[in-house]
N, C-alpha and C. Protein backbone atom coordinates (compact mmCIF):
# COMPACT_ATOMS: atom_id res chain seq x y z
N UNK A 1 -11.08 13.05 -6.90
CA UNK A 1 -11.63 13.63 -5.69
C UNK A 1 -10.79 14.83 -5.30
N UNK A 2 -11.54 16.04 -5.29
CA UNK A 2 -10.87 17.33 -4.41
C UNK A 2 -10.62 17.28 -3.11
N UNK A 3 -9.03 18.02 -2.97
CA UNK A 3 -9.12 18.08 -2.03
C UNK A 3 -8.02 17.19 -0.73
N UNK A 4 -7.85 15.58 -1.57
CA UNK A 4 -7.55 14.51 -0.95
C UNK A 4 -5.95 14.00 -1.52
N UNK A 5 -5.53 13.97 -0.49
CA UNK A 5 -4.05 13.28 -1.03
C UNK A 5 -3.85 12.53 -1.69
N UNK A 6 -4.69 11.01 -2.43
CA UNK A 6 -4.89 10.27 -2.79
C UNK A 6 -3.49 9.23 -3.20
N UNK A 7 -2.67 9.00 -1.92
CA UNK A 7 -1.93 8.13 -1.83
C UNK A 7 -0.74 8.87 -1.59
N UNK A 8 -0.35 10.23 -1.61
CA UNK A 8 1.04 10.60 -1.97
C UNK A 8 1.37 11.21 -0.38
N UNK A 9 1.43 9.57 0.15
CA UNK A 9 1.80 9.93 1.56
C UNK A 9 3.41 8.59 1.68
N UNK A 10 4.30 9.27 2.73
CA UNK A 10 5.25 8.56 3.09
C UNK A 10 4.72 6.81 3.15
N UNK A 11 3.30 6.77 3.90
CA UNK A 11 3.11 5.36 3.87
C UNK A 11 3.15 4.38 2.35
N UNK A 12 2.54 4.95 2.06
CA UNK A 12 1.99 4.70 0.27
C UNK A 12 3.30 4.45 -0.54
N UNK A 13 3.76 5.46 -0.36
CA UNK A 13 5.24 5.36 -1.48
C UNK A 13 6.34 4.27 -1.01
N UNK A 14 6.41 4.23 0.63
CA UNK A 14 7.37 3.30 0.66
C UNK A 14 7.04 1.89 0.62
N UNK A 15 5.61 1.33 1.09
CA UNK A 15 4.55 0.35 0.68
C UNK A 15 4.95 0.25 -0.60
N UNK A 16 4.88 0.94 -2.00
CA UNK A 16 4.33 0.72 -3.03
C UNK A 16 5.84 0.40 -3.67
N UNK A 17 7.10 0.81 -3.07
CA UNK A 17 8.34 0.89 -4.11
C UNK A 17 9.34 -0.70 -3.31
N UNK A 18 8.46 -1.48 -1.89
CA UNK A 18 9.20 -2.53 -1.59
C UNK A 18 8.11 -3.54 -2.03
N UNK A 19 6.85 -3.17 -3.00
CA UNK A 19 6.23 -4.43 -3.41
C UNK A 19 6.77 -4.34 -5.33
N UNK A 20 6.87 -3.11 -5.36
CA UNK A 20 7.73 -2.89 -6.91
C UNK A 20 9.27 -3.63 -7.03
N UNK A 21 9.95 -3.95 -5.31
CA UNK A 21 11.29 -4.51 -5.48
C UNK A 21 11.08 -5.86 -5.37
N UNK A 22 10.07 -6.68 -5.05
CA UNK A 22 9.48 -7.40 -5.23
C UNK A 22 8.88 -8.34 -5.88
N UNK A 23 8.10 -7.19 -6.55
CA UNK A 23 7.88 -8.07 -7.91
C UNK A 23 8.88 -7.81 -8.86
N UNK A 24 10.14 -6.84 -8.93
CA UNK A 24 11.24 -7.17 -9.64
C UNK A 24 12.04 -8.09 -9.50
N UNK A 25 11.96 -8.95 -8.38
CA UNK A 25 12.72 -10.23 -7.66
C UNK A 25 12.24 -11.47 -8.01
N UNK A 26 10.79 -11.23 -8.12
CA UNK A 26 10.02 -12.58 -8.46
C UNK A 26 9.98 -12.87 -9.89
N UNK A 27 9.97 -11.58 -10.63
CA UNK A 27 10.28 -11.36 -12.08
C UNK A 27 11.48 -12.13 -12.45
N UNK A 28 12.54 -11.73 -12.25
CA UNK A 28 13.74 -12.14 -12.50
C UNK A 28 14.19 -13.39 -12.06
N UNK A 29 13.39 -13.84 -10.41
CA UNK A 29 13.86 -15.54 -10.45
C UNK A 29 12.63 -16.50 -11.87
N UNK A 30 11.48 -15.42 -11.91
CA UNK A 30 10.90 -16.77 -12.93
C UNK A 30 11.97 -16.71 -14.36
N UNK A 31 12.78 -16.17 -14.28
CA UNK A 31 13.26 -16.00 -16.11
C UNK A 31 14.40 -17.36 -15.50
N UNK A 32 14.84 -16.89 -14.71
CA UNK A 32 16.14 -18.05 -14.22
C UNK A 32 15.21 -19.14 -13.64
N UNK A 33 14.10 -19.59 -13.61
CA UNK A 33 13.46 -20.87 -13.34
C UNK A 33 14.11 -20.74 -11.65
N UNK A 34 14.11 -20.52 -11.07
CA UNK A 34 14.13 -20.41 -9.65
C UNK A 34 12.60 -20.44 -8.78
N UNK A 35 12.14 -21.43 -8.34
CA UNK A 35 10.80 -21.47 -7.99
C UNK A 35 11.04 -20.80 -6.39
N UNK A 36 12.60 -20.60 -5.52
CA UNK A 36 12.52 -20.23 -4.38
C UNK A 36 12.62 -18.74 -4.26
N UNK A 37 13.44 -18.14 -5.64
CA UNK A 37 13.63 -16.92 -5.62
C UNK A 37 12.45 -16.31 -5.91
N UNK A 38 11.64 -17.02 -6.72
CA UNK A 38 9.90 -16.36 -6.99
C UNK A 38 9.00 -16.33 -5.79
N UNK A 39 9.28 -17.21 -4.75
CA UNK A 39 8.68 -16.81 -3.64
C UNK A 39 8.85 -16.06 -2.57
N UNK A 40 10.72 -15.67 -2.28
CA UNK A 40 10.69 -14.32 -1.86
C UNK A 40 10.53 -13.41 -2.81
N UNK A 41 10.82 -13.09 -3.87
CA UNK A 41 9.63 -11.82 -4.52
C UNK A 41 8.61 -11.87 -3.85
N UNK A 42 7.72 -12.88 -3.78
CA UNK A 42 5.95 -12.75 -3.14
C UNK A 42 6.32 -12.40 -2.24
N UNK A 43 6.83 -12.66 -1.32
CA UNK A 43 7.30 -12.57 0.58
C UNK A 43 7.50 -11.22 0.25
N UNK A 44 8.54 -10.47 -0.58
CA UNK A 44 8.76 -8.88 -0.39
C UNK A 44 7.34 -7.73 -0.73
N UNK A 45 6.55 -8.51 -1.52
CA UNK A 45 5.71 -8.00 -2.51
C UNK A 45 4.51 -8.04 -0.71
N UNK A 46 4.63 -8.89 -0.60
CA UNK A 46 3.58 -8.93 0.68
C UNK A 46 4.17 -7.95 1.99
N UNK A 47 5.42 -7.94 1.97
CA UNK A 47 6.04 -7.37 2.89
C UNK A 47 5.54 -5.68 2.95
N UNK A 48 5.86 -5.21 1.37
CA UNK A 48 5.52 -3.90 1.05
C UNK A 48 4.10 -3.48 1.52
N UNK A 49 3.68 -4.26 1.96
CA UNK A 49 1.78 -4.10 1.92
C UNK A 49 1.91 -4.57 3.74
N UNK A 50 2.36 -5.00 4.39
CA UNK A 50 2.83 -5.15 5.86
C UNK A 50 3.59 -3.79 5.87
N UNK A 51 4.08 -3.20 5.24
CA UNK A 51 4.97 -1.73 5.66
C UNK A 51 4.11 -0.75 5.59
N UNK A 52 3.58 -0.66 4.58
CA UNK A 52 2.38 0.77 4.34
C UNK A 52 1.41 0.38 5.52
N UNK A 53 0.72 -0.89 5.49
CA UNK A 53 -0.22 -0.81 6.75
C UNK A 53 0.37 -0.23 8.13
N UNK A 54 1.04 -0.63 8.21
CA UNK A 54 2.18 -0.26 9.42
C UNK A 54 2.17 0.98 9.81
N UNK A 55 2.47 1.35 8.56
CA UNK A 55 3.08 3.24 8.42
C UNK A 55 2.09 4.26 8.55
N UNK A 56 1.19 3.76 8.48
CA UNK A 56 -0.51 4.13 8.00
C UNK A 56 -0.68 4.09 9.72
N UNK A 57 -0.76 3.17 10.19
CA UNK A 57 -1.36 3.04 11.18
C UNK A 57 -0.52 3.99 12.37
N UNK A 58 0.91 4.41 12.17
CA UNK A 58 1.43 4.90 12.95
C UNK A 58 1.76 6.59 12.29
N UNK A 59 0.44 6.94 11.75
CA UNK A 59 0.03 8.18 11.34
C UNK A 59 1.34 8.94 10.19
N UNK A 60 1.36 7.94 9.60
CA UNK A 60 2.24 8.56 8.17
C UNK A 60 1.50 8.16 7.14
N UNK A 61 0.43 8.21 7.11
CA UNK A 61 -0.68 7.51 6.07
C UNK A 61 -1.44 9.05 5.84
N UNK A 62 -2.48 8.38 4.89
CA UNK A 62 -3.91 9.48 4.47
C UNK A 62 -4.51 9.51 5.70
N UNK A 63 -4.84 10.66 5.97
CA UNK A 63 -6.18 10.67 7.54
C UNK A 63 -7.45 10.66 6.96
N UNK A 64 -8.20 9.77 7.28
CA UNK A 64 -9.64 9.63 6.84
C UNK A 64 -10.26 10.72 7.18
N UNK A 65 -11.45 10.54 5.50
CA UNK A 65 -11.81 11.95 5.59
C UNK A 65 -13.06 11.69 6.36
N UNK A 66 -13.78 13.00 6.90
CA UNK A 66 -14.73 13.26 7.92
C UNK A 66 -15.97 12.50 7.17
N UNK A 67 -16.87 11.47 8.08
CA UNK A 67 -18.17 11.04 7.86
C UNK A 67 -18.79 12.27 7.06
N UNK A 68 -19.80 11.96 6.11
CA UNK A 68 -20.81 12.43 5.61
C UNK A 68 -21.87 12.82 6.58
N UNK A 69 -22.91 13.11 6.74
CA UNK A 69 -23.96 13.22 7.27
C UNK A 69 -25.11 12.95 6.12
N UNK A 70 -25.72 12.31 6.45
CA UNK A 70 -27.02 12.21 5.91
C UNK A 70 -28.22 13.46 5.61
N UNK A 71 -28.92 13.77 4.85
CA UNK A 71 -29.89 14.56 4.75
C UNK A 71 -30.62 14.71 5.83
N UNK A 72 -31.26 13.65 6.43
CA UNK A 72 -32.04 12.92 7.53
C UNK A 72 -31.18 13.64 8.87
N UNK A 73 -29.89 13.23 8.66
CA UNK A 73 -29.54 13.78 10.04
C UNK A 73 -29.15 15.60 10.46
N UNK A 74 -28.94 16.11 9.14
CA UNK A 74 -28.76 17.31 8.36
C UNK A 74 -30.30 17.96 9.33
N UNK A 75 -31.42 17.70 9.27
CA UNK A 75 -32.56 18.12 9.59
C UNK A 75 -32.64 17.96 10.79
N UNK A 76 -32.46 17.31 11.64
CA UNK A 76 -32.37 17.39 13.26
C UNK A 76 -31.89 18.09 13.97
């Protein structure tokens, strides 16, 4: 898509690099058989996705792009 940032916003990147530390946590407790350390991985991995929404919402995100208009409404 032209035109559109398509993720390469402060929200996105820091969202995307604390669910990447994350699933490097959950990674590494399954090799050591750790069933508690694999679930904070998930907890961080979910966390990262609680941060971008966050960040997003407090305008460090993509700004939605403008409605379409319809043909139909185009003619009125």
């Amino acid at each position: 898509m032209a035109g559109t940032d398509h993720g390469h916003t402060p929200a996105a990147w820091t969202g995307v690099i604390i669910a990447f530390i994350g699933f490097c946590v959950a990674g590494a407790f399954t090799v050591m058989a750790s069933p508690v350390g694999f679930v904070a991985g998930l907890v961080i991995v979910a966390l990262g996705g609680i941060v971008g929404w966050v960040m997003s919402k407090a305008g460090l995100g993509q700004t939605p792009a403008p409605a379409k208009r319809s043909e139909q409404q185009l003619q009125h």
